[in-house]
C-alpha atoms as a PDB file:
ATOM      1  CA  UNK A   1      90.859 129.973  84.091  1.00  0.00           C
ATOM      2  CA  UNK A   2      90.958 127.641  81.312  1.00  0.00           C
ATOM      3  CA  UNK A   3      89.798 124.541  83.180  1.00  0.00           C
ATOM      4  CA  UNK A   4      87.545 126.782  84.704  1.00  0.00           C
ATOM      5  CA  UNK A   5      85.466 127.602  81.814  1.00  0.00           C
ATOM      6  CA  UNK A   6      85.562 123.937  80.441  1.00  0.00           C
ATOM      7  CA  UNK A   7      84.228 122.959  83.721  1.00  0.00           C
ATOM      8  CA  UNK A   8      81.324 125.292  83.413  1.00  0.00           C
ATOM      9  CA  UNK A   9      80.721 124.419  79.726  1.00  0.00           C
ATOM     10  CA  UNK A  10      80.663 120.859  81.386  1.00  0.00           C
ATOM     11  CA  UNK A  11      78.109 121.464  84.021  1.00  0.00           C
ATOM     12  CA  UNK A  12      75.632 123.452  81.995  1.00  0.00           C
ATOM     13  CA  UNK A  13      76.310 120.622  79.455  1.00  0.00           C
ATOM     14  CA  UNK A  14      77.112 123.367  76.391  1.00  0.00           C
ATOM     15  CA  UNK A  15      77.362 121.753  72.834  1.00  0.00           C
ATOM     16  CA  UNK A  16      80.475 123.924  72.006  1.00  0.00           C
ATOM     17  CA  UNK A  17      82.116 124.562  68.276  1.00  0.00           C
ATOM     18  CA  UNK A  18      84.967 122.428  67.191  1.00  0.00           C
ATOM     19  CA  UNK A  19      86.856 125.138  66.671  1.00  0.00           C
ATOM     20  CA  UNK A  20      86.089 126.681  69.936  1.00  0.00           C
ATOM     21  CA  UNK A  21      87.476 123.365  71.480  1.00  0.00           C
ATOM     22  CA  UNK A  22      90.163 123.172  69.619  1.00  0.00           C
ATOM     23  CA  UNK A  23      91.239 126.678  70.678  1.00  0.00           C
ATOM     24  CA  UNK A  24      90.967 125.434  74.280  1.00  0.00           C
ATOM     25  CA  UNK A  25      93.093 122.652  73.548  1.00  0.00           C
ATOM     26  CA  UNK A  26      95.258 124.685  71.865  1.00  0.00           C
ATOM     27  CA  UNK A  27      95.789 127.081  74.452  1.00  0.00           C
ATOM     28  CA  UNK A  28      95.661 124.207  77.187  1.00  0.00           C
ATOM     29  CA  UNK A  29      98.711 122.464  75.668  1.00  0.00           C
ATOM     30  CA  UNK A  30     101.012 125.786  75.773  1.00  0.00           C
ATOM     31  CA  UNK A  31     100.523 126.276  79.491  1.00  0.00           C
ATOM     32  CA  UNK A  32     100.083 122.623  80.304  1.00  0.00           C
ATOM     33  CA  UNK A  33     103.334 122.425  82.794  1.00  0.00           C
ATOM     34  CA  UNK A  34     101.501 125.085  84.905  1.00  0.00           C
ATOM     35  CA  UNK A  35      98.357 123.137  85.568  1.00  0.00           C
ATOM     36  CA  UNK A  36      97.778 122.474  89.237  1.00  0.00           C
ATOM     37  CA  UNK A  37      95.990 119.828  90.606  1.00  0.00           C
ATOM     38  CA  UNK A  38      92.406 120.872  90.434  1.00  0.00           C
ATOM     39  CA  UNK A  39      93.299 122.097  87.035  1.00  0.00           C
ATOM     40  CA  UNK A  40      94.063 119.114  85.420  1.00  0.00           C
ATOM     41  CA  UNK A  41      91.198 116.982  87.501  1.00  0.00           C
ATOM     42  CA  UNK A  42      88.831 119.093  86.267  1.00  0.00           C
ATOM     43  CA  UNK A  43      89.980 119.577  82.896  1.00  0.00           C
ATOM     44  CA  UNK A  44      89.829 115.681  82.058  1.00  0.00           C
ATOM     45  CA  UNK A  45      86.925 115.796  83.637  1.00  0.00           C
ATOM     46  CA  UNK A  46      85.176 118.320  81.545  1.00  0.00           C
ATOM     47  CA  UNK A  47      86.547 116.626  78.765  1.00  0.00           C
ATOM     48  CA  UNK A  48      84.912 113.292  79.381  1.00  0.00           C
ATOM     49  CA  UNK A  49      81.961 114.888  80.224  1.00  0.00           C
ATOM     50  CA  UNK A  50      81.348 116.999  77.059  1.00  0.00           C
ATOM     51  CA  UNK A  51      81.906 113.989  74.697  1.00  0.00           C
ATOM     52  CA  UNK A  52      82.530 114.239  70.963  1.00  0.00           C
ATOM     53  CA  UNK A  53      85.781 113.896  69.344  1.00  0.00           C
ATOM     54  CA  UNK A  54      88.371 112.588  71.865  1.00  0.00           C
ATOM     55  CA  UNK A  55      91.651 114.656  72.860  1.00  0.00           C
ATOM     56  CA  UNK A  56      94.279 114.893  70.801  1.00  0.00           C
ATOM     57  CA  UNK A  57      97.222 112.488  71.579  1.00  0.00           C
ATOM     58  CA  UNK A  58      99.784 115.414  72.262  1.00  0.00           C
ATOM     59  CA  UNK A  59      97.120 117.108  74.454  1.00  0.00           C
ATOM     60  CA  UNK A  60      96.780 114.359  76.465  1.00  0.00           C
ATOM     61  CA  UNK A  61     100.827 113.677  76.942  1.00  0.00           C
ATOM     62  CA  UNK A  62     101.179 116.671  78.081  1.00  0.00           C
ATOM     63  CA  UNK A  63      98.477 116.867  80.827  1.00  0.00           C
ATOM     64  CA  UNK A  64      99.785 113.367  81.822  1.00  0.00           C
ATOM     65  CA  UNK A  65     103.299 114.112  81.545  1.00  0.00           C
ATOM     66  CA  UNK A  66     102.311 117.287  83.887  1.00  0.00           C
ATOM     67  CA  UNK A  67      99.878 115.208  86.349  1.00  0.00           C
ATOM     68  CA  UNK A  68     102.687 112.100  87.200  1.00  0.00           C
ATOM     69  CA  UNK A  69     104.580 115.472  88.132  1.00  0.00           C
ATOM     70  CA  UNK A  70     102.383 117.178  90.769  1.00  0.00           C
ATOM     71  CA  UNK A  71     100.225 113.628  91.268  1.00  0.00           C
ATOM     72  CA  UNK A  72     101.836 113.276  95.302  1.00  0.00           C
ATOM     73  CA  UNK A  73     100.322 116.903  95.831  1.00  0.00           C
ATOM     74  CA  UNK A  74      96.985 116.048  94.623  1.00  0.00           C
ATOM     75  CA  UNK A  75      93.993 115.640  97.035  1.00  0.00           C
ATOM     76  CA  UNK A  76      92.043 112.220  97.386  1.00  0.00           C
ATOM     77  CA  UNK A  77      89.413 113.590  95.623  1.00  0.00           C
ATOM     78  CA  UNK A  78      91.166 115.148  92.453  1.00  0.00           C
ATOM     79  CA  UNK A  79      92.819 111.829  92.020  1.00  0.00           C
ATOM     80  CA  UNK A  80      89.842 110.015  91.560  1.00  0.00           C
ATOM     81  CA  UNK A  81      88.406 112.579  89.171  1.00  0.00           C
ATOM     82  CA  UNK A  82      91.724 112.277  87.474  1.00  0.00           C
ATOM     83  CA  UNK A  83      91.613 108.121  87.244  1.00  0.00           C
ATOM     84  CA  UNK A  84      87.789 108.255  86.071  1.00  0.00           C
ATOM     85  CA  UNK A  85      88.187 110.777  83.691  1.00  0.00           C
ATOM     86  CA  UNK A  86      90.853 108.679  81.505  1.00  0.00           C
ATOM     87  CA  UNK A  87      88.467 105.453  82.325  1.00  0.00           C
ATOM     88  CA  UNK A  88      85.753 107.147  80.844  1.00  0.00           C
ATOM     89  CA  UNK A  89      87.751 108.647  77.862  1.00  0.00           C
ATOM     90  CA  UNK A  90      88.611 105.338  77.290  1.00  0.00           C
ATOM     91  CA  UNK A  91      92.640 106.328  77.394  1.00  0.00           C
ATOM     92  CA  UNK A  92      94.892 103.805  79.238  1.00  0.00           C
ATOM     93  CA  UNK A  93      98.341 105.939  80.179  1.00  0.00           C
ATOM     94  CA  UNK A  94     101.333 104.173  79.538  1.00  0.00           C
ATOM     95  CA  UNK A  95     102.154 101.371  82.297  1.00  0.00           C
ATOM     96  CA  UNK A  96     105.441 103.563  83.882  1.00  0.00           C
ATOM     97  CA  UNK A  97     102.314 106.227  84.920  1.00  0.00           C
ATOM     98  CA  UNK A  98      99.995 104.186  85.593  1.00  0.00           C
ATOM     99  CA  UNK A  99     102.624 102.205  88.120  1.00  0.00           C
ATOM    100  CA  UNK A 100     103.130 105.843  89.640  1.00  0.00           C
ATOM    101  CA  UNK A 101      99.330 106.453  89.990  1.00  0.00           C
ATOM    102  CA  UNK A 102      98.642 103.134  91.612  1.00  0.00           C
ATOM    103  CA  UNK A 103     101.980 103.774  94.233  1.00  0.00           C
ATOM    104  CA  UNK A 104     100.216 107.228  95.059  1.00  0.00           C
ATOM    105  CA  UNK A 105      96.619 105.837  95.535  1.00  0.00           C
ATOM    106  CA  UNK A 106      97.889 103.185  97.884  1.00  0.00           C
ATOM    107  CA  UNK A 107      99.546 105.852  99.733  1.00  0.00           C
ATOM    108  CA  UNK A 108      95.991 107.899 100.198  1.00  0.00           C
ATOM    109  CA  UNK A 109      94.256 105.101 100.609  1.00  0.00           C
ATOM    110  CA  UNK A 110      93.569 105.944 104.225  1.00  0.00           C
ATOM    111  CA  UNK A 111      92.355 109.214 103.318  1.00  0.00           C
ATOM    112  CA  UNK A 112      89.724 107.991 100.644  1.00  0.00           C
ATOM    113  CA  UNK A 113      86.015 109.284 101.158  1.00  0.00           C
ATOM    114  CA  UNK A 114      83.102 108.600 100.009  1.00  0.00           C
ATOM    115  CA  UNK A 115      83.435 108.817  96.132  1.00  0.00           C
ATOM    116  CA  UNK A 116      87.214 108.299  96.336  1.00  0.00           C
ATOM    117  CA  UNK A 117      86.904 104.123  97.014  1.00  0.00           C
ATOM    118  CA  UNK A 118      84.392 103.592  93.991  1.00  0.00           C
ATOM    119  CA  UNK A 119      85.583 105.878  91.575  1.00  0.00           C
ATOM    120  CA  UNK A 120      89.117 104.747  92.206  1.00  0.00           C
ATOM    121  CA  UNK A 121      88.659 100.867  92.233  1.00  0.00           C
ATOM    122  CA  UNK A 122      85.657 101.060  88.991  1.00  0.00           C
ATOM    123  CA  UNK A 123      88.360 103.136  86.605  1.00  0.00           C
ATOM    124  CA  UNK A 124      91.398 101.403  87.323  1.00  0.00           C
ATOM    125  CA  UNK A 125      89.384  97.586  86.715  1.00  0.00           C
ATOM    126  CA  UNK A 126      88.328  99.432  83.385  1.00  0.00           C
ATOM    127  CA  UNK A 127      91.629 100.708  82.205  1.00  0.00           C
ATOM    128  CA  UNK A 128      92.958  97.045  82.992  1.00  0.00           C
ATOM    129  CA  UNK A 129      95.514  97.979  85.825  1.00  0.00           C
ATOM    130  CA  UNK A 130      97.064  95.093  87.402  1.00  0.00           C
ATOM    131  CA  UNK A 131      96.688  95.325  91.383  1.00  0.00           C
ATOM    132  CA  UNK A 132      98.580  93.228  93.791  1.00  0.00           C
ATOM    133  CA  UNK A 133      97.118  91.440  96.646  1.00  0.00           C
ATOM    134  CA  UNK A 134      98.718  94.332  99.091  1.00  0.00           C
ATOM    135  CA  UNK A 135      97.375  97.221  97.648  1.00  0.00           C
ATOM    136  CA  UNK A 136      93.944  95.150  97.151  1.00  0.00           C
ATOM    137  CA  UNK A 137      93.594  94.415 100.866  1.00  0.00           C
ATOM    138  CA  UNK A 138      94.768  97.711 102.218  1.00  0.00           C
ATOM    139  CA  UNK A 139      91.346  99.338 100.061  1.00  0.00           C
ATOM    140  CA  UNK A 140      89.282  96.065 100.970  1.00  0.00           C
ATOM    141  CA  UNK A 141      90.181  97.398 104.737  1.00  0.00           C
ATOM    142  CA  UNK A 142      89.707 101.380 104.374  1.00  0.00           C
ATOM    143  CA  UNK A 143      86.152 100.810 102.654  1.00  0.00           C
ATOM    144  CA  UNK A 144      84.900  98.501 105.947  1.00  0.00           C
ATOM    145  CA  UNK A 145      85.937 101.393 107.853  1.00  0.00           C
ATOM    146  CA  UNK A 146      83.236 103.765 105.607  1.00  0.00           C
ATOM    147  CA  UNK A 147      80.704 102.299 104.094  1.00  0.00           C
ATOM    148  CA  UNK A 148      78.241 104.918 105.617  1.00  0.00           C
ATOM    149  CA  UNK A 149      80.289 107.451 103.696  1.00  0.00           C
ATOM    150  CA  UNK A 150      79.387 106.178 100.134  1.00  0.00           C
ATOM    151  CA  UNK A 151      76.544 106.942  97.708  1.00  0.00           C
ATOM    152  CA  UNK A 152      74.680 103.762  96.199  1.00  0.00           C
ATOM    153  CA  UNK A 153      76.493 104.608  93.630  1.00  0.00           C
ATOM    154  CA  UNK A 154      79.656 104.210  95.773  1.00  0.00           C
ATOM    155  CA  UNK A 155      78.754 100.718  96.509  1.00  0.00           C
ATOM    156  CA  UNK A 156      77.898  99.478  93.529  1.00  0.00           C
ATOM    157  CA  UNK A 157      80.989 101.098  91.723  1.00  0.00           C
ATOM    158  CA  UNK A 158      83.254  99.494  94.710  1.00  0.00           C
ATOM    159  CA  UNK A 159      82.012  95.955  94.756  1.00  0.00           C
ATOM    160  CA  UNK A 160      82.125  95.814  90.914  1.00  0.00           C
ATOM    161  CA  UNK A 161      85.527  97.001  90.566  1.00  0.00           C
ATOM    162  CA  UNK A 162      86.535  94.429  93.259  1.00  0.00           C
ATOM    163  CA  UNK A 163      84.832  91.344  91.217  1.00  0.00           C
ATOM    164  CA  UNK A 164      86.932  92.286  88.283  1.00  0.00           C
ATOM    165  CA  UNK A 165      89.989  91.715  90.117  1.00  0.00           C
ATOM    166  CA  UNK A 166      88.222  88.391  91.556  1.00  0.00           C
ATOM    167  CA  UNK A 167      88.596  89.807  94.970  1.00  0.00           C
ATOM    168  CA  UNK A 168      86.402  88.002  97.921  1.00  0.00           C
ATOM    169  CA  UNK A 169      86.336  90.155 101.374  1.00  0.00           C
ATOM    170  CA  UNK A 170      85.821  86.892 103.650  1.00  0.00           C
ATOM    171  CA  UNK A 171      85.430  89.013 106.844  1.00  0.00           C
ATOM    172  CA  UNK A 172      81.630  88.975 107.774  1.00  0.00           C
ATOM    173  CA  UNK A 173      82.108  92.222 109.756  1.00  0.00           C
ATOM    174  CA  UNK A 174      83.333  93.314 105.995  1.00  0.00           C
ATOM    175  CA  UNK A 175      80.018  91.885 104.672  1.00  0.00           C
ATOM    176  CA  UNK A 176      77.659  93.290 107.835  1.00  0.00           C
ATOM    177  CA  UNK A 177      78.604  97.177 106.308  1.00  0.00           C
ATOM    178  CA  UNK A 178      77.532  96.758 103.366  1.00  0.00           C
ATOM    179  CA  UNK A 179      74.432  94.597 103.996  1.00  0.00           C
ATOM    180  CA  UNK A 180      73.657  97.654 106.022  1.00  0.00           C
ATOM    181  CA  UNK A 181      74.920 100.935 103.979  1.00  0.00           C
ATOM    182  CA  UNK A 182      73.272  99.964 100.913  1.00  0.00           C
ATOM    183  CA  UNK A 183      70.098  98.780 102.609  1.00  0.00           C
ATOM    184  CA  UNK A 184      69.331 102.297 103.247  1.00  0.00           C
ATOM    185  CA  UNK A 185      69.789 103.555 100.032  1.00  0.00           C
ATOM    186  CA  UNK A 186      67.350 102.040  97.164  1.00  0.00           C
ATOM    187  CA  UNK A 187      65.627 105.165  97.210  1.00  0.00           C
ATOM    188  CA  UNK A 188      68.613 107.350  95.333  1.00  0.00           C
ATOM    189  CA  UNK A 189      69.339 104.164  92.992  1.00  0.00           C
ATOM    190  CA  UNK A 190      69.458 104.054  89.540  1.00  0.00           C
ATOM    191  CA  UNK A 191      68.724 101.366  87.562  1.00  0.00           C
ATOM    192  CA  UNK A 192      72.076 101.076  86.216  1.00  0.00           C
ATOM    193  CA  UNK A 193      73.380 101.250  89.616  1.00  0.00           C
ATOM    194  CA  UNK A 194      71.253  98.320  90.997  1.00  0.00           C
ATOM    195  CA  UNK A 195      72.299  96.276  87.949  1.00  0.00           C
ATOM    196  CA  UNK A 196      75.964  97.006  88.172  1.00  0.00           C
ATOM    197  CA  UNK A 197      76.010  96.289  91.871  1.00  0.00           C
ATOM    198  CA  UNK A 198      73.663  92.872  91.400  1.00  0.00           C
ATOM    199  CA  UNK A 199      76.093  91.201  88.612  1.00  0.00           C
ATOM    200  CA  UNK A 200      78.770  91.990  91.004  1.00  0.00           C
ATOM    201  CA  UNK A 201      77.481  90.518  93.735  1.00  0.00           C
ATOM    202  CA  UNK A 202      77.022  87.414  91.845  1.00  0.00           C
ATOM    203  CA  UNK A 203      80.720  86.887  91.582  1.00  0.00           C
ATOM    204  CA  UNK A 204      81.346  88.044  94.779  1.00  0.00           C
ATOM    205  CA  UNK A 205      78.978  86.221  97.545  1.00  0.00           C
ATOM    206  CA  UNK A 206      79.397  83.175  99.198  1.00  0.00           C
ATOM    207  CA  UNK A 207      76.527  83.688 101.691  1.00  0.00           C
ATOM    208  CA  UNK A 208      73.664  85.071 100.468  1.00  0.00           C
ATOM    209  CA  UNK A 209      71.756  88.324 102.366  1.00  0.00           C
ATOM    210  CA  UNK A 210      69.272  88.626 104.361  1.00  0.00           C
ATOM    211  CA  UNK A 211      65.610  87.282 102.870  1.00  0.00           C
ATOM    212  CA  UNK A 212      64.493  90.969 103.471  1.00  0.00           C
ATOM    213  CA  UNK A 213      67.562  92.744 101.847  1.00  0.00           C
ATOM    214  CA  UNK A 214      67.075  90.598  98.716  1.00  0.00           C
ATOM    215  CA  UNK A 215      63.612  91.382  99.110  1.00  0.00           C
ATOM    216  CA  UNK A 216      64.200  95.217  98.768  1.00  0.00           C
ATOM    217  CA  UNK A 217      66.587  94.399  95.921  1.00  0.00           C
ATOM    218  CA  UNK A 218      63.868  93.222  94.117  1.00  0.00           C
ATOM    219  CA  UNK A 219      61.195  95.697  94.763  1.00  0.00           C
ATOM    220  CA  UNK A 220      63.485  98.422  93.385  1.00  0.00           C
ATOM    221  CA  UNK A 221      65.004  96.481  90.323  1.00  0.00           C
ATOM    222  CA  UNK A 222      61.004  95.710  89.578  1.00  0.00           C
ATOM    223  CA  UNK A 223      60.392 100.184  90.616  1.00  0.00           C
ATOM    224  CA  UNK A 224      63.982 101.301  88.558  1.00  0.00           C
ATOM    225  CA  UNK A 225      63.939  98.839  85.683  1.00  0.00           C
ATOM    226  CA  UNK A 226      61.837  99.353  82.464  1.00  0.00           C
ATOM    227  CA  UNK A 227      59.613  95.788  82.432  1.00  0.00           C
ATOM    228  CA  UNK A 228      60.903  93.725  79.655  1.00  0.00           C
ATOM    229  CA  UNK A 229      58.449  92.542  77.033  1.00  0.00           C
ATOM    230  CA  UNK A 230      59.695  88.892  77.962  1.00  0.00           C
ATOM    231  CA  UNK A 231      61.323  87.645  80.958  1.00  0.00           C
ATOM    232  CA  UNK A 232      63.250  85.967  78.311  1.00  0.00           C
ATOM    233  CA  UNK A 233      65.179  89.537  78.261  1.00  0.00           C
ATOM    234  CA  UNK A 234      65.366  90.010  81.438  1.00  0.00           C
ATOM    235  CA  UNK A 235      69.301  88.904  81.647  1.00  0.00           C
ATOM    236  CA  UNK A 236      70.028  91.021  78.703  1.00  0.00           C
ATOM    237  CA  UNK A 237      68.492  94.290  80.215  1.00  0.00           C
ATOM    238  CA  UNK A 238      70.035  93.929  83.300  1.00  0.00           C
ATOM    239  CA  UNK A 239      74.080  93.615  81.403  1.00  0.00           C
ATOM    240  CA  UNK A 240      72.613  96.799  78.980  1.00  0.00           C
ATOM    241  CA  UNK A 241      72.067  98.518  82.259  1.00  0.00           C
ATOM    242  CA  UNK A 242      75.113  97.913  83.774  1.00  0.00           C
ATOM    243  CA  UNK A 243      77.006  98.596  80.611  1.00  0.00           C
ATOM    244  CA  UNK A 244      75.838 102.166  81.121  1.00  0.00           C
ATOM    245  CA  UNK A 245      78.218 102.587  84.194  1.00  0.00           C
ATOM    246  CA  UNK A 246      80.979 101.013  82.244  1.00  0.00           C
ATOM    247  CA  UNK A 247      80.881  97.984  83.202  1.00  0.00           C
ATOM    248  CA  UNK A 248      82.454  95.182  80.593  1.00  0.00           C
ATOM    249  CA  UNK A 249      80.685  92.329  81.244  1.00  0.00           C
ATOM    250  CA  UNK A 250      79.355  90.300  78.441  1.00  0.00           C
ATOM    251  CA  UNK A 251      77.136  87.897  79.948  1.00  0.00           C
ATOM    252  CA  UNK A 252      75.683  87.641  83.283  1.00  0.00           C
ATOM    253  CA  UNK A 253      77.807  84.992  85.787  1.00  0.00           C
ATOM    254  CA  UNK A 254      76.490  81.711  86.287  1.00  0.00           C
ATOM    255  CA  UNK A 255      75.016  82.655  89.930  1.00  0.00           C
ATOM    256  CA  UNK A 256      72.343  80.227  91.976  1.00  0.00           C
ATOM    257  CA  UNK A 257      71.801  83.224  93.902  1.00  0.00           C
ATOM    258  CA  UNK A 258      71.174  85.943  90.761  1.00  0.00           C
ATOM    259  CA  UNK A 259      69.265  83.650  89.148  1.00  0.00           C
ATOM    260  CA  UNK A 260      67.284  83.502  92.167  1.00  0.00           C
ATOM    261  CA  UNK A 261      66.966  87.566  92.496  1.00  0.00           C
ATOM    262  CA  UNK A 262      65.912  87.443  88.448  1.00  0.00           C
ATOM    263  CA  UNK A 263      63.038  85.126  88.779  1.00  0.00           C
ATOM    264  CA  UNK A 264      61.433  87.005  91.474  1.00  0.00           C
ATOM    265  CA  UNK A 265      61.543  90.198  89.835  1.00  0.00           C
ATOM    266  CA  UNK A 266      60.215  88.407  86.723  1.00  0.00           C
ATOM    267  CA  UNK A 267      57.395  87.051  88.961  1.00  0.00           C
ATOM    268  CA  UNK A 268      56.490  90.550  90.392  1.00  0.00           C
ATOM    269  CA  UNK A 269      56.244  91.539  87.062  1.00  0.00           C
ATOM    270  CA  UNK A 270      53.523  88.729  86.673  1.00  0.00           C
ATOM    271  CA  UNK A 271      55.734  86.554  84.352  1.00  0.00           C
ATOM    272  CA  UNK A 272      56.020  82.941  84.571  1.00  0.00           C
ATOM    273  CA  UNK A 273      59.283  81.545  85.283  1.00  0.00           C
ATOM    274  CA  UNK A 274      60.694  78.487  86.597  1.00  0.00           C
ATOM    275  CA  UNK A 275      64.346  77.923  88.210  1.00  0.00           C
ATOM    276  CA  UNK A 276      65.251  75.323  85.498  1.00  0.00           C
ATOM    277  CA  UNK A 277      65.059  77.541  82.763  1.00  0.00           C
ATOM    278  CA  UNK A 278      67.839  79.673  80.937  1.00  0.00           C
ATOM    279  CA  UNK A 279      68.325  83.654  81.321  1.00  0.00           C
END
């Protein structure tokens, strides 16, 4: 019941009372040990979501200390939840848990779905969790087998959280997917999304995409982006948009092929541009 109601507040997006939080979080830390695993998923969740003052140090202990306890009985799904959640609260676990979290996701990779890849691979880059080349390829694998399950979203999250570990998928079946999957979803993409998943790119390709699928990834950045008052600021908004997803970036990567993909959208906009000069 009590990550019930915090889930709700979440959803309707309820400014509630400090002291009716505090109450919660009260009451949350005395029956902590009984959480199950859609408890404390949605809990952190919640808690993320709502904002304001962060959790209490002994509140989150204990929901941790209760999670690395139940985490091989969690679904796919709650996992993920439970991984972006402490991303987005900014709260790295200690590196024993986090070693015990990264074991159980390997385990389930096979079992990831749709939001599962992205949300997994995007928190754990942010939190700084060290992946080995193993557990790396085994996800790498999993997410050619279901591209067509992901969101944009998805996508975007996945190949940026694989560009902060500096990993390159070299198979061009690998590549085909997502040429594919995420040519059939600019419609549902947000402009942080299409920024987040263009920077990442730019780390990641070694062959460029099809004329036609950069094409449509410059006819939504020019529909999705607000047009810049300069092209001069062009780099900038596309980082500040990508920073809304999280991403840590502080400049964009020095990229033939994204500097190529910024000076046609500048020249949709009608601004002049020419390859030489600096974004």
């Amino acid at each position: 019941a009590l990550s019930q109601v915090l889930w709700a507040a979440a959803v309707f997006r309820l400014r509630l009372p400090t002291d009716w939080r505090q109450e919660w979080s009260n009451c949350a830390l005395k029956c902590s040990s009984t959480f199950s695993g859609p408890a404390l998923a949605h809990s952190l969740w919640a808690l993320a979501q709502l904002g304001g003052s962060p959790p209490s140090e002994e509140l989150m202990s204990a929901l941790l200390k209760r999670a690395k306890l139940i985490l091989p009985t969690m679904s796919c799904m709650e996992l993920s939840m439970l991984v972006s959640a402490l991303a987005r609260l900014q709260y790295r676990p200690p590196d024993a848990w986090l070693k015990v979290f990264v074991s159980q996701a390997k385990n389930r990779i096979p079992a990831f779905y749709n939001e599962d890849f992205g949300l997994t691979i995007w928190s754990l880059a942010c939190l700084g969790v060290p992946l080995d080349a193993t557990w790396l390829h085994a996800f790498e694998a999993e997410c050619g087998r279901k591209w067509w399950s992901m969101s944009f979203e998805g996508l975007s999250l996945t190949v940026w959280g694989l560009a902060q570990y500096g990993y390159r998928p070299e198979e061009q079946e690998w590549w085909l997917g997502f040429w594919n999957q995420s040519d059939s979803r600019w419609e549902g993409a947000t402009a942080g999304q299409l920024c987040l998943m263009t920077v990442a790119l730019a780390e990641l390709v070694k062959t460029a995409p099809s004329r036609s699928w950069q094409q449509n990834l410059v006819r939504a950045l020019q529909l999705k982006l607000k047009k810049p008052s300069t092209s001069d600021k062009l780099g900038a908004l596309m980082l500040k948009q990508a920073a809304s997803l999280g991403a840590i970036d502080k400049q964009l990567p020095d990229s033939a092929w994204l500097n190529g993909v910024l000076l046609e959208t500048a020249r949709r906009w009608g601004f002049a541009r020419t390859l030489s000069a600096r974004w």
